[in-house]
N, C-alpha and C. Protein backbone atom coordinates (compact mmCIF):
# COMPACT_ATOMS: atom_id res chain seq x y z
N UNK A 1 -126.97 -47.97 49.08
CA UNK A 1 -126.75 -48.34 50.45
C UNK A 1 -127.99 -49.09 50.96
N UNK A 2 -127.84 -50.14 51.10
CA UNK A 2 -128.79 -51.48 51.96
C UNK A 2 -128.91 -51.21 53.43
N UNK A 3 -129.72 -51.26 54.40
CA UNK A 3 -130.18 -51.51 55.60
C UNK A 3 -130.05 -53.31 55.59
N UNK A 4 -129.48 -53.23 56.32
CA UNK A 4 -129.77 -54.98 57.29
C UNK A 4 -130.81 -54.93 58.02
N UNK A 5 -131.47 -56.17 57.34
CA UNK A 5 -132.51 -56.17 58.74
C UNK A 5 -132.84 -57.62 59.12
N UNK A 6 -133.10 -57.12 60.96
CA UNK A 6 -132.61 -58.14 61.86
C UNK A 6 -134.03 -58.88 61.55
N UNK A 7 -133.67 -60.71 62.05
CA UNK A 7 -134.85 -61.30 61.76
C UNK A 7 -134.64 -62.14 62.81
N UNK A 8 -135.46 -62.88 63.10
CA UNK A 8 -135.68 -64.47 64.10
C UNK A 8 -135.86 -65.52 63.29
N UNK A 9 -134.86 -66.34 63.53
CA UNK A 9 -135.51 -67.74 61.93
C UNK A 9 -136.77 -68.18 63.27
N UNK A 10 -137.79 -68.63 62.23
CA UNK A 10 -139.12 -69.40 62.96
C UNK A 10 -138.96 -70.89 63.18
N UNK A 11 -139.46 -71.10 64.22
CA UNK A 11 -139.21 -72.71 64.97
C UNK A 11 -140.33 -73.88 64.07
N UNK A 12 -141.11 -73.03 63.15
CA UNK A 12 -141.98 -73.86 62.74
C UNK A 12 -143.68 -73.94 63.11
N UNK A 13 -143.44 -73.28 64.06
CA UNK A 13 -144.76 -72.88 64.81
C UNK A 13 -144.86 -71.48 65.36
N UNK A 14 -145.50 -70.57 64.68
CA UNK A 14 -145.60 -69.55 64.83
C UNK A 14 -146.25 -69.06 66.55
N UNK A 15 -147.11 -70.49 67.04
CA UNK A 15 -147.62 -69.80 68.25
C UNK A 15 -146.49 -70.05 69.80
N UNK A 16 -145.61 -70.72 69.05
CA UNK A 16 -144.10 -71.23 69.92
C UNK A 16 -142.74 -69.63 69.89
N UNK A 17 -143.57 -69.35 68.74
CA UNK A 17 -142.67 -68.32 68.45
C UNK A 17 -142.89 -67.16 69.16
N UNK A 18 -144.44 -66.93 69.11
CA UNK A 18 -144.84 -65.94 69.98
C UNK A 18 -145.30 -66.02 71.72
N UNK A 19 -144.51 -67.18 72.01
CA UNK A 19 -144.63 -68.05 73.29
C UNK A 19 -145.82 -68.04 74.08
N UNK A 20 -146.57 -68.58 73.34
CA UNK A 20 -148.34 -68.55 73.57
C UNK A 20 -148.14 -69.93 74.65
N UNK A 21 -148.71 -69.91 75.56
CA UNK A 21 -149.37 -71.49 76.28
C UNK A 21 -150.08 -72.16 75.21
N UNK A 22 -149.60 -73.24 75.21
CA UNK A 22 -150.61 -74.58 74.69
C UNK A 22 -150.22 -74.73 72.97
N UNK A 23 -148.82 -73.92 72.76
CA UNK A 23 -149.05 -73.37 71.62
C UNK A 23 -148.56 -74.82 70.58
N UNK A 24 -148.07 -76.26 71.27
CA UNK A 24 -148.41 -77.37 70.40
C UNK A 24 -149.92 -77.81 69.71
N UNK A 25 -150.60 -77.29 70.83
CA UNK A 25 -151.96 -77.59 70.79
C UNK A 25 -152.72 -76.59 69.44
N UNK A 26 -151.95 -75.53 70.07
CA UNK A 26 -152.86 -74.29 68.68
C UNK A 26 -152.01 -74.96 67.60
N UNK A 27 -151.27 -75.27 67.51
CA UNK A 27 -150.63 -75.49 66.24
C UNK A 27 -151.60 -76.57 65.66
N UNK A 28 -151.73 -77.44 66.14
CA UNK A 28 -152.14 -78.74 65.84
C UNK A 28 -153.55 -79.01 65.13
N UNK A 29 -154.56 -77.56 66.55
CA UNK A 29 -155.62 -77.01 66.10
C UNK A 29 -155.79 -76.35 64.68
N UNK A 30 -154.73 -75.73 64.51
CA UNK A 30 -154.40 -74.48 63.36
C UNK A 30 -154.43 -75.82 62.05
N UNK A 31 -153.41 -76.80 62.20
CA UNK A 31 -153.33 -77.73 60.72
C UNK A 31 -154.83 -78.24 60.11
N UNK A 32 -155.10 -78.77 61.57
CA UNK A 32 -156.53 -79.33 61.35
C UNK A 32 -157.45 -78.59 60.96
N UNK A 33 -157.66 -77.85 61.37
CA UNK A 33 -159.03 -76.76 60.61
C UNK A 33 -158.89 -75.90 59.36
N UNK A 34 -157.42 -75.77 59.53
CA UNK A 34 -156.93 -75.52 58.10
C UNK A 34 -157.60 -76.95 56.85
N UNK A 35 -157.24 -78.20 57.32
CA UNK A 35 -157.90 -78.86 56.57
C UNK A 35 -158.88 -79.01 56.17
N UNK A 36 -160.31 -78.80 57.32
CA UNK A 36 -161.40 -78.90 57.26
C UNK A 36 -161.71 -77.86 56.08
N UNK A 37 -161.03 -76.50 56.35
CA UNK A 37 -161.63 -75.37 55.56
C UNK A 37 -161.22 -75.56 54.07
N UNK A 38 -159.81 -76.29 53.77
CA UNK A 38 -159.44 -76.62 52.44
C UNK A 38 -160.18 -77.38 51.95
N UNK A 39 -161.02 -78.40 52.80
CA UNK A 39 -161.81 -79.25 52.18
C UNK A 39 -163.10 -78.75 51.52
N UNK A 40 -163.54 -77.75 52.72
CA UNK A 40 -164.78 -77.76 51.85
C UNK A 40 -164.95 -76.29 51.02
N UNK A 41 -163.39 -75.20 51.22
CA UNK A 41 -163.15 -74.65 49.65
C UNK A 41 -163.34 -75.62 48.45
N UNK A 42 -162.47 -76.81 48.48
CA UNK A 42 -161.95 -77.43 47.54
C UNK A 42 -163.56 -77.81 46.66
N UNK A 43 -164.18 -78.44 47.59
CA UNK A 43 -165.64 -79.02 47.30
C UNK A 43 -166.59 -77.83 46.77
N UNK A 44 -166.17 -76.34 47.10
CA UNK A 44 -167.31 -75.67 46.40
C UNK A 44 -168.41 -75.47 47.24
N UNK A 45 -168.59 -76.33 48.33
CA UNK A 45 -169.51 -76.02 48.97
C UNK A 45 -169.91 -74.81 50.00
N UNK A 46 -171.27 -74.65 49.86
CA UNK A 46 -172.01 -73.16 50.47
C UNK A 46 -171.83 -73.65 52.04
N UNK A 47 -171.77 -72.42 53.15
CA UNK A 47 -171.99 -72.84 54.49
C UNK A 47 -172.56 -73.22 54.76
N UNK A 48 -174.20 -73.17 54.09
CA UNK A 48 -175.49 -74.26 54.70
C UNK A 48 -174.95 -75.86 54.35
N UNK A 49 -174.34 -75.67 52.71
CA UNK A 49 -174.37 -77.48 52.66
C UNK A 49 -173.19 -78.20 53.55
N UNK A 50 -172.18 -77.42 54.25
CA UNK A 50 -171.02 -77.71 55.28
C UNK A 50 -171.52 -77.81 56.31
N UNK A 51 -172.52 -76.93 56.85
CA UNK A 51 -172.95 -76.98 58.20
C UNK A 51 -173.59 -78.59 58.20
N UNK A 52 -174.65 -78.89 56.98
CA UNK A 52 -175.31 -80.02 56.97
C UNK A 52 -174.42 -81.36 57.17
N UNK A 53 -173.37 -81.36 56.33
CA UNK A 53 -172.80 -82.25 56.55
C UNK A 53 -171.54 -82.65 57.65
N UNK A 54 -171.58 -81.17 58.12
CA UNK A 54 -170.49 -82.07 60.13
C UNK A 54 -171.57 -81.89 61.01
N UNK A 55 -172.78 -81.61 60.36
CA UNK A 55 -173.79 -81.23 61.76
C UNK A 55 -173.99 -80.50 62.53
N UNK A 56 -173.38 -78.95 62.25
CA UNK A 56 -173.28 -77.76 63.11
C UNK A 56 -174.54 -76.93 62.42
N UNK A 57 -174.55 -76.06 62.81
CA UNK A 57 -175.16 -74.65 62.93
C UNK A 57 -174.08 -73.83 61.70
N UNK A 58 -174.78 -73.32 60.68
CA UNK A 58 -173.65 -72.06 59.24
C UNK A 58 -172.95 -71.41 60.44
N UNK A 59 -173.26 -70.64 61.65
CA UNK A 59 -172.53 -69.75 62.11
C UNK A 59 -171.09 -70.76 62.21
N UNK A 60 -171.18 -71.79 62.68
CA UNK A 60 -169.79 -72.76 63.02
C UNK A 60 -168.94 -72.70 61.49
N UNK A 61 -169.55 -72.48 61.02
CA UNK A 61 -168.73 -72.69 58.84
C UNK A 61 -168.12 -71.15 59.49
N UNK A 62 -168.68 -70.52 59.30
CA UNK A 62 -168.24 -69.29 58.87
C UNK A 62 -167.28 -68.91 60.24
N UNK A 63 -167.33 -69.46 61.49
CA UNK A 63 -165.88 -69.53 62.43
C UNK A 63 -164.87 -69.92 61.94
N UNK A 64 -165.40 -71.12 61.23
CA UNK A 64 -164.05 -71.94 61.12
C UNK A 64 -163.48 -71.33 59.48
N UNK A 65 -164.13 -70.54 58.57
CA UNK A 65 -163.31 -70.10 58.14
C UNK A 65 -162.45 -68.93 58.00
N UNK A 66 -163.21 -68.20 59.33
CA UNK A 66 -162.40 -67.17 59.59
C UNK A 66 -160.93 -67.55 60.55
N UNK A 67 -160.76 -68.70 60.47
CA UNK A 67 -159.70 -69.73 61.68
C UNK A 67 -159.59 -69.13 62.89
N UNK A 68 -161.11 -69.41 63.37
CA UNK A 68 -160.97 -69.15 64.60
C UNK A 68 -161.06 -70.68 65.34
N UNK A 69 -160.20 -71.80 64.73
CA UNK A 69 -160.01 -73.29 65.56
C UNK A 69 -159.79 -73.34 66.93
N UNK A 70 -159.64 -72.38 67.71
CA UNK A 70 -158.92 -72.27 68.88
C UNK A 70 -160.50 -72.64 69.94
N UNK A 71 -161.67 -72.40 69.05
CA UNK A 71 -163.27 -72.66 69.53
C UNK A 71 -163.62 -74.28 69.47
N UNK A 72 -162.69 -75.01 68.86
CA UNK A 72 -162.61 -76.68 68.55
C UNK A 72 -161.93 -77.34 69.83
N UNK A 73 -162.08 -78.60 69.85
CA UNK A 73 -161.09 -79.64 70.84
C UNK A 73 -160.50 -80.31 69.15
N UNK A 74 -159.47 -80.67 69.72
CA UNK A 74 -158.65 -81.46 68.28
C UNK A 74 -159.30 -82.61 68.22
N UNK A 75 -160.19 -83.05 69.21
CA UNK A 75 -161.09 -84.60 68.69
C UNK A 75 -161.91 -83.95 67.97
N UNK A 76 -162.70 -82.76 68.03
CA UNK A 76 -163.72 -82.25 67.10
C UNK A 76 -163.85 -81.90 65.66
N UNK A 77 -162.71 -81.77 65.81
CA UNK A 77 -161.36 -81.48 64.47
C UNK A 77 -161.64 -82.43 63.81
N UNK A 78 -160.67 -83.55 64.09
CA UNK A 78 -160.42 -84.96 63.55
C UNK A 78 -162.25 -85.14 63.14
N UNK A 79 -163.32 -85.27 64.17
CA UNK A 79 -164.20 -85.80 63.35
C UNK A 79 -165.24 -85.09 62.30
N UNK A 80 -164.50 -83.88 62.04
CA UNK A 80 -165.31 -82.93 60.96
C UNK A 80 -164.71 -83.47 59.81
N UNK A 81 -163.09 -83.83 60.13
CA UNK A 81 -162.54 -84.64 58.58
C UNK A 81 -162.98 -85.54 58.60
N UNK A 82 -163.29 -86.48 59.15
CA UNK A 82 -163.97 -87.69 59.44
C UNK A 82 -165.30 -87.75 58.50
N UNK A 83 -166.07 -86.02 58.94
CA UNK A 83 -167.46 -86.37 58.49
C UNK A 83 -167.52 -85.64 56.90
N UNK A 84 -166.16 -85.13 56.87
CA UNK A 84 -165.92 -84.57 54.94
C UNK A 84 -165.08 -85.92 54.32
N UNK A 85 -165.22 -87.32 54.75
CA UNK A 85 -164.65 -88.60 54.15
C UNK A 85 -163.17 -88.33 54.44
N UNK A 86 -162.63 -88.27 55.44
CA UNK A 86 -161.29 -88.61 55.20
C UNK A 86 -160.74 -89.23 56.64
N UNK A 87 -160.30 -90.05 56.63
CA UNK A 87 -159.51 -91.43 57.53
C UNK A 87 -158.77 -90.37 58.14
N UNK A 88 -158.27 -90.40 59.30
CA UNK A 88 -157.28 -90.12 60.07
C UNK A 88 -156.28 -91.06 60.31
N UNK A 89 -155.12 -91.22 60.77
CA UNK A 89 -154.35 -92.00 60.96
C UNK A 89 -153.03 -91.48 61.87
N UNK A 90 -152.77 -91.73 63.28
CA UNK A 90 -151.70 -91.52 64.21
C UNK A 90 -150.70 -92.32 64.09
N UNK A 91 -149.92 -91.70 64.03
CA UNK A 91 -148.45 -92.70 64.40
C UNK A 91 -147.75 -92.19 65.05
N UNK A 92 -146.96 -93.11 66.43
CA UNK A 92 -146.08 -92.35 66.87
C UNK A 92 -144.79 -93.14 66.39
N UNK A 93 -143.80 -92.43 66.49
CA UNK A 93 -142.48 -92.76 65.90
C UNK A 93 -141.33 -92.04 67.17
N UNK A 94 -139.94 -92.87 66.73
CA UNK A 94 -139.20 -92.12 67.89
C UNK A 94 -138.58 -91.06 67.61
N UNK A 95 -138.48 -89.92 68.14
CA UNK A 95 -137.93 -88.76 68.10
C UNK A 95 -136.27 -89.13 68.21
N UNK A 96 -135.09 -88.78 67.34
CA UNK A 96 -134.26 -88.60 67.61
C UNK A 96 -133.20 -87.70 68.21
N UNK A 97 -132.97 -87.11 69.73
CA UNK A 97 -131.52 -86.73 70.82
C UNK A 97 -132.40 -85.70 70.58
N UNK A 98 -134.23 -85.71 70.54
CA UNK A 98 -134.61 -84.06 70.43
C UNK A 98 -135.90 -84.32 71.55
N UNK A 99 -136.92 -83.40 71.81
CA UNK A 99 -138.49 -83.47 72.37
C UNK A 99 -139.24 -83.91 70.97
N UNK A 100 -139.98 -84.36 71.49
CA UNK A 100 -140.59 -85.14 70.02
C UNK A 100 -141.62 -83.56 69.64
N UNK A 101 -142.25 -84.18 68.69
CA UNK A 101 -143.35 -83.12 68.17
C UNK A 101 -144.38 -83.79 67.22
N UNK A 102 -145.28 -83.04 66.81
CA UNK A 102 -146.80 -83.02 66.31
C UNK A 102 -146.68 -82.88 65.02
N UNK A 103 -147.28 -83.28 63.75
CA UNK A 103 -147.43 -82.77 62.45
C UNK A 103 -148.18 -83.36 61.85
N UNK A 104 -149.22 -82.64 61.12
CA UNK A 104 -150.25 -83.32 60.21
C UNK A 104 -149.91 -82.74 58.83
N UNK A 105 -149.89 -84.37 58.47
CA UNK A 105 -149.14 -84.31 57.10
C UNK A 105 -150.71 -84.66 56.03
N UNK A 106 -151.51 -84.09 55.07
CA UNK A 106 -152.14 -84.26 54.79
C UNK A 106 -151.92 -84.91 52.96
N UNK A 107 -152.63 -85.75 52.71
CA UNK A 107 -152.04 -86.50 51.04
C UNK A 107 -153.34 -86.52 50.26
């Protein structure tokens, strides 16, 4: 004998889900620093040599990989990838019979 159990399908954004204010914004925050932090997993690098290269203070490494992004503006974001070599690029496009939305698609 199985239990059913009840669920909510997710909208895609977990902070929409939990009907947070601003929660396009945390989302957006959330992709981006997610990147930053994949980047400089990926690279191997120590918090001193991360701090050196976006120009912060180690305590800022070790925020951002505990994802606490919500301490960022999304321009601050963009230019930490900026300062780990990677181009940004916006596009807007038209939303089709919906509210448009946000996504960082990273390659």
């Amino acid at each position: 004998m199985s239990k059913r159990i009840k669920f909510e399908k997710s909208s895609g954004n977990v902070f929409k889900d939990l009907d947070l204010p601003d929660a396009d914004e945390l989302f957006l925050k959330a992709k981006l620093g997610f990147e930053v932090f994949q980047i400089i997993e990926d690279r191997k690098l120590t918090q001193a040599e991360a701090a050196k290269i976006l120009g912060v203070k180690q305590p800022e490494i070790s925020r951002l990989k505990q994802g606490r992004f919500n301490h960022y503006s999304v321009e601050r974001l963009l230019t930490f990838l900026n300062q780990l070599n990677r181009d940004i690029e916006i596009r807007i496009i038209p939303s089709e019979n919906r509210k448009g939305q946000q996504r960082v698609v990273a390659v």
